[in-house]
N, C-alpha and C. Protein backbone atom coordinates (compact mmCIF):
# COMPACT_ATOMS: atom_id res chain seq x y z
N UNK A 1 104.34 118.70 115.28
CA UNK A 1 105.65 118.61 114.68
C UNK A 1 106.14 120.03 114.36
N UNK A 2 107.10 120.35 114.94
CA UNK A 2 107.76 121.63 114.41
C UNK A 2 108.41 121.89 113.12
N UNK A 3 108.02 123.04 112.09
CA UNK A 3 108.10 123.35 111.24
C UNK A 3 109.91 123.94 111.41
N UNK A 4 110.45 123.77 110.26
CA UNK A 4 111.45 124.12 109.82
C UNK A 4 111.80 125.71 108.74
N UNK A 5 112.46 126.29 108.80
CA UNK A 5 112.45 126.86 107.85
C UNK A 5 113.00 126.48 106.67
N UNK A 6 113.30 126.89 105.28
CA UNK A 6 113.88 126.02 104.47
C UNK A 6 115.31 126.64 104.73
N UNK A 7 115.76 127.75 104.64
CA UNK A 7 117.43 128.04 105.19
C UNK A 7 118.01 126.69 106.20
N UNK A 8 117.19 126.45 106.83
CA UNK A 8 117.66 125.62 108.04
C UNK A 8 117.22 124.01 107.75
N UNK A 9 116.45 124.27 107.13
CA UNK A 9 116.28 122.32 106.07
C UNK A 9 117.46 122.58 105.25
N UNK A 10 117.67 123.03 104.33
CA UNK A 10 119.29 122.86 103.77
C UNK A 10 120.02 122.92 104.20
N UNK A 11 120.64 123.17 105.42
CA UNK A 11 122.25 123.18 106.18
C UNK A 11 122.05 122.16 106.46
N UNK A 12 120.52 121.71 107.69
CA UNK A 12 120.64 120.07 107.96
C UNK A 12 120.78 118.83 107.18
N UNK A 13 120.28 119.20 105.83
CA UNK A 13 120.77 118.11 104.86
C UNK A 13 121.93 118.51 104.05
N UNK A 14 122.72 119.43 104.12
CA UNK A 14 123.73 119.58 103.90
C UNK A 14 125.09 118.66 105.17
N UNK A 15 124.43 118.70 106.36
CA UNK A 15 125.41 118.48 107.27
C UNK A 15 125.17 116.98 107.24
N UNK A 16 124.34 116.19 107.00
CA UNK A 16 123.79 115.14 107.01
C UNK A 16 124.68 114.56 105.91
N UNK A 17 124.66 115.22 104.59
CA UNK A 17 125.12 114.94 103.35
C UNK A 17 126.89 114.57 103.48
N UNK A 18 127.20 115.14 104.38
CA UNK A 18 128.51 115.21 104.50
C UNK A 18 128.98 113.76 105.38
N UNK A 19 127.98 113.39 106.29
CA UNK A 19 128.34 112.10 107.31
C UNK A 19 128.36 110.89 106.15
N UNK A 20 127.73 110.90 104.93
CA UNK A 20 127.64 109.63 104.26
C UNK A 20 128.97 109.21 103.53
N UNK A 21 129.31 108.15 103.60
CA UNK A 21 130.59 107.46 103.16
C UNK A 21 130.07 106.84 101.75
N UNK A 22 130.20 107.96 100.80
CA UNK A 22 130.13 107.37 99.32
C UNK A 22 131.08 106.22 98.81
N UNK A 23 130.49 105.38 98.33
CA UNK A 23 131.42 104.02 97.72
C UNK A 23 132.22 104.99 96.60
N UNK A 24 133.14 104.16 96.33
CA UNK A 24 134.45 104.61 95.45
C UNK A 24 134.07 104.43 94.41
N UNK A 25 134.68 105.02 93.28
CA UNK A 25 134.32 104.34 91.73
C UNK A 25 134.76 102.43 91.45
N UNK A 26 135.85 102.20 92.34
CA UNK A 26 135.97 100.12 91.98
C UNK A 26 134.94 100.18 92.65
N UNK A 27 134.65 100.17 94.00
CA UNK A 27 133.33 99.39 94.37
C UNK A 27 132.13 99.52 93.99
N UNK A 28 131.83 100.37 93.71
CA UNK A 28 130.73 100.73 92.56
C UNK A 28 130.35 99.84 91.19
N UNK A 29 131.54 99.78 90.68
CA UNK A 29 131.79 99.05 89.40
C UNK A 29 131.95 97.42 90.03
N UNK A 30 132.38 97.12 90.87
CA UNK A 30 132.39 95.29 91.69
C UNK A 30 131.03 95.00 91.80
N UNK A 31 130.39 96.14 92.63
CA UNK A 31 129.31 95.99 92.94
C UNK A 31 128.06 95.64 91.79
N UNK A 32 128.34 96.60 91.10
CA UNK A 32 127.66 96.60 89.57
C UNK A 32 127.78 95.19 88.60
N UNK A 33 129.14 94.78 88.91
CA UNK A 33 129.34 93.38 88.18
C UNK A 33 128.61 91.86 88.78
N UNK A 34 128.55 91.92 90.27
CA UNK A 34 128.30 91.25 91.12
C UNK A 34 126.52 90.70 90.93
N UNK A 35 126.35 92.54 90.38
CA UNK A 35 124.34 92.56 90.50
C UNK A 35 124.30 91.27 88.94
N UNK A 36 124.94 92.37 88.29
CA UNK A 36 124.62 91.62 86.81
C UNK A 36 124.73 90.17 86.61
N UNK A 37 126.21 89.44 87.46
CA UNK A 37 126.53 88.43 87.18
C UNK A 37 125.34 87.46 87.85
N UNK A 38 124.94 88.05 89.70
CA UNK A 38 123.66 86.97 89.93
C UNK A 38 122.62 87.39 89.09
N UNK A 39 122.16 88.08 88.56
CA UNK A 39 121.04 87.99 87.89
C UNK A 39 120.95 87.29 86.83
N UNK A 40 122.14 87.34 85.85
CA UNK A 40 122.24 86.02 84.86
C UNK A 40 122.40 84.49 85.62
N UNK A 41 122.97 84.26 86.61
CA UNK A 41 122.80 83.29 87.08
C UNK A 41 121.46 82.72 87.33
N UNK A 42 120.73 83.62 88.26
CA UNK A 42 119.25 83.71 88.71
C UNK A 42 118.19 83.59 87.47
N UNK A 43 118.37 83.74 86.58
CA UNK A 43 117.64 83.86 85.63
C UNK A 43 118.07 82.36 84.53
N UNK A 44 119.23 82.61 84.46
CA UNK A 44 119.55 80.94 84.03
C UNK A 44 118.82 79.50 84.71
N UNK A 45 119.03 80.05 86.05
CA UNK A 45 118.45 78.75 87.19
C UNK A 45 116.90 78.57 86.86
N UNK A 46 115.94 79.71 86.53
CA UNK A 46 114.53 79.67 86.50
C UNK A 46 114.71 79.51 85.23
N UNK A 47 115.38 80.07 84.30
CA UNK A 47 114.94 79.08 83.11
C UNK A 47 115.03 77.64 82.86
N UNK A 48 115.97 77.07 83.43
CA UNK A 48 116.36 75.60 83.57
C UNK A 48 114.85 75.26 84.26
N UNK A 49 114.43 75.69 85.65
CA UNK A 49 113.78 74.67 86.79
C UNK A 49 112.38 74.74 85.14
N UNK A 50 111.79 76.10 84.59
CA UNK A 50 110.80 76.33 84.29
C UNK A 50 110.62 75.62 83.26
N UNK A 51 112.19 74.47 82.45
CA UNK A 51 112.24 74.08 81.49
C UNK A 51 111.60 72.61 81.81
N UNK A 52 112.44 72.43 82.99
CA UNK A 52 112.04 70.76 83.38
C UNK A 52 110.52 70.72 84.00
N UNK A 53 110.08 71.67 84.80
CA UNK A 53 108.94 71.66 85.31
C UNK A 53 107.51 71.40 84.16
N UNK A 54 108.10 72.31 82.71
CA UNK A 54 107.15 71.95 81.87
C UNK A 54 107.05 70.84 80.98
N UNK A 55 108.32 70.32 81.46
CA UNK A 55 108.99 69.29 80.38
C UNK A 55 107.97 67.40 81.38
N UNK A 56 107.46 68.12 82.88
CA UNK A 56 107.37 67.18 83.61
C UNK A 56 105.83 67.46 83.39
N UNK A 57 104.98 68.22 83.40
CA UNK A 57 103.92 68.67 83.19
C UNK A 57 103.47 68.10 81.86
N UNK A 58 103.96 68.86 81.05
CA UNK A 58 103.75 67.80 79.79
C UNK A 58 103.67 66.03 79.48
N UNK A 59 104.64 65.74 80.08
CA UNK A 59 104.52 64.35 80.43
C UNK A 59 103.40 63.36 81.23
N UNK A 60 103.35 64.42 82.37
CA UNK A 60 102.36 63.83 82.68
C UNK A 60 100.80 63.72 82.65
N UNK A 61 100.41 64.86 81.59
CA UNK A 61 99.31 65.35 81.13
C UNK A 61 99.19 64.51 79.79
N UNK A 62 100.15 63.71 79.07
CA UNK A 62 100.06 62.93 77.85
C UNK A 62 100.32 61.99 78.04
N UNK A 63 100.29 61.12 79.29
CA UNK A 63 99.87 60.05 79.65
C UNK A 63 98.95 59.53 79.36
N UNK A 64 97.89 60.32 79.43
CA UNK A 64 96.06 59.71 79.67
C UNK A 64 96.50 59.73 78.15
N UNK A 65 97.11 59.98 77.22
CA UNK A 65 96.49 59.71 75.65
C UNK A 65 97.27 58.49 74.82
């Protein structure tokens, strides 16, 4: 593998740096709302399934008594 110098590792990630299409400040912030909102969703849903699942577990473990 050919070695680089570092003068010439920084222009290439300088020139590199320049091809990337940074998101805007709204999409950033949509994006940001979007994460938060499924994760409360996602986390609502497993608390529900984890509610009934123990709620079914229980039940059927206090049968035998």
């Amino acid at each position: 593998m050919a070695r680089t110098n570092p003068f010439e590792f920084v222009q290439q990630v300088r020139a590199e740096v320049s091809k990337v299409t940074w998101p805007t400040r709204k999409e950033t912030v949509i994006t940001t709302v979007m994460v938060l909102v499924m994760s409360i969703l996602a986390s609502l849903f497993f608390l529900t399934a984890d509610q009934i699942l123990s709620w079914f577990v229980g039940l059927i473990l206090n049968v035998g008594r």
